[in-house]
Protein backbone atom coordinates (compact mmCIF):
# COMPACT_ATOMS: atom_id res chain seq x y z
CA UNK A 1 -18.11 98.82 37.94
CA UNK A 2 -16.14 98.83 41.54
CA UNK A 3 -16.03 95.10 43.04
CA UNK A 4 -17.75 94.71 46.47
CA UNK A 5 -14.61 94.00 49.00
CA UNK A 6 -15.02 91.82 52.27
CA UNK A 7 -12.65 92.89 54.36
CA UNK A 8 -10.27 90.63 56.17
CA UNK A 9 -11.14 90.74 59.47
CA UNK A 10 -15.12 90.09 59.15
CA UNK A 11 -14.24 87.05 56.86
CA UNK A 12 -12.21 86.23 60.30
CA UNK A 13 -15.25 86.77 62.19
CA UNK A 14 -17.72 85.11 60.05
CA UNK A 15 -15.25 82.00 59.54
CA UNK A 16 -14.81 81.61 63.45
CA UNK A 17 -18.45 81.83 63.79
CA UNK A 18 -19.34 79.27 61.04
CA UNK A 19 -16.69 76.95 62.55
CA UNK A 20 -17.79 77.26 66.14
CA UNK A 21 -21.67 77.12 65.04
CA UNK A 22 -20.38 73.73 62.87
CA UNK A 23 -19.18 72.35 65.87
CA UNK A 24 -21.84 73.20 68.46
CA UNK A 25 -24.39 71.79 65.63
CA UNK A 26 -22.21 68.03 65.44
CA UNK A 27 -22.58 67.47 69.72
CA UNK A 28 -26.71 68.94 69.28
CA UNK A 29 -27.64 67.28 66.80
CA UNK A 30 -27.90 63.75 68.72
CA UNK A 31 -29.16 65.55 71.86
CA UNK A 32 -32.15 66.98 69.68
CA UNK A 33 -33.09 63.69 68.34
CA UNK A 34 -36.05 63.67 70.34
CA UNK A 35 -37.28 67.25 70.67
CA UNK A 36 -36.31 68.58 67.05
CA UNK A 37 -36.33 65.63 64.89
CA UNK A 38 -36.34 67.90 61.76
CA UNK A 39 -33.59 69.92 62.76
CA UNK A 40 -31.17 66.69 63.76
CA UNK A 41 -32.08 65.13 60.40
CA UNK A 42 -31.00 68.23 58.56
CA UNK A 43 -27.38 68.41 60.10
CA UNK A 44 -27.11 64.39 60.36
CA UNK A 45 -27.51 65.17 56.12
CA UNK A 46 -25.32 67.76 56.19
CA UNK A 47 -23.21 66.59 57.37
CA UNK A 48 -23.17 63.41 55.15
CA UNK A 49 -21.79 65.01 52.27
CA UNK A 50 -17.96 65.63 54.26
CA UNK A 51 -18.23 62.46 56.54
CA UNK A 52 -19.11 58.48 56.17
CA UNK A 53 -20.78 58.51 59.25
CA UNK A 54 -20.04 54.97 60.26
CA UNK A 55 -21.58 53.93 63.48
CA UNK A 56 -18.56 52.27 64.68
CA UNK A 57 -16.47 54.74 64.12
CA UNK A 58 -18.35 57.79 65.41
CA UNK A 59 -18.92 58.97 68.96
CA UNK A 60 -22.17 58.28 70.63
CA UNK A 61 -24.45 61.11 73.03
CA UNK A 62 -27.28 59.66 75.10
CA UNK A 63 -27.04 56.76 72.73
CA UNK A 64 -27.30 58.53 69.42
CA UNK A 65 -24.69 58.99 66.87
CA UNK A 66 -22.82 62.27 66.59
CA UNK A 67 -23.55 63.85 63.09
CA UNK A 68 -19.94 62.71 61.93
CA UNK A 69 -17.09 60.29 62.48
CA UNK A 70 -14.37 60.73 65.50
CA UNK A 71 -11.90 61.87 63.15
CA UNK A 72 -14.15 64.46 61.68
CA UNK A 73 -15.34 65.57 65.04
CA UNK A 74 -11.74 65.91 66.18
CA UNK A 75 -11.17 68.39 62.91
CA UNK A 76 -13.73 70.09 63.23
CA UNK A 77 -13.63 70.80 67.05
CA UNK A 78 -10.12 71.66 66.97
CA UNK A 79 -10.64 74.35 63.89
CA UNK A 80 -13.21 75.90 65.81
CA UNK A 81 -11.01 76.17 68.97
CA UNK A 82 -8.05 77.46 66.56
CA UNK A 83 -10.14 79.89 65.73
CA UNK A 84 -10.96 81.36 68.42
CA UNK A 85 -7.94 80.91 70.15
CA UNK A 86 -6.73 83.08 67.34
CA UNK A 87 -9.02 85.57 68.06
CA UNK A 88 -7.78 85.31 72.30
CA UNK A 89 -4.13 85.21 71.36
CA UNK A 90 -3.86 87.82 68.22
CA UNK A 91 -2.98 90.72 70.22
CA UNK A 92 0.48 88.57 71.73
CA UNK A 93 1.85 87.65 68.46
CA UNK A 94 3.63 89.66 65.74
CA UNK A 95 1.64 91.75 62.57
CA UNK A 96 3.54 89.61 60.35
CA UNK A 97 3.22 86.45 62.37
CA UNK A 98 -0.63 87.15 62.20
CA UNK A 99 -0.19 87.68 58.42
CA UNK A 100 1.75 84.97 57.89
CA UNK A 101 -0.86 82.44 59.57
């Protein structure tokens, strides 16, 4: 039996869109609070399971908590805009530079 194969570049694409929709989720889940409860609560506990989510140590939106801690919002912002500054700069660099990363 032949093994299914995901080729590299859509695990690129789905990996830049899972990071981007990650980080998009963190800054609406306190701005949907009010309007989605349901959905908030479901990436505030989510998002517990990476993050301590420590009041004092998180950012704040309209006066709700983000879904994770400054340093985890830092991560995971910056991975998303890795990624898709990968994406903007892949034709400048090298094959094997692109390989390599």
């Amino acid at each position: 039996m032949s093994e299914a194969r995901v080729s590299p570049r859509l695990l690129a694409v789905l990996l830049t869109i899972a990071a981007s929709s990650w980080a998009a989720a963190i800054f609406f889940a306190p701005l949907a609070h009010a309007a989605m409860p349901l959905a908030a609560r479901a990436v505030d506990f989510t998002a517990s399971f990476v993050c301590h989510q420590r009041d004092e140590r998180s950012f704040h939106l309209r006066g709700e908590r983000l879904a994770v801690c400054g340093r985890c919002t830092g991560l995971y912002l910056a991975g998303a805009i890795g990624a898709v500054a990968a994406w903007l700069g892949r034709a400048r660099l090298p094959a094997r530079t692109r390989r390599l990363l």
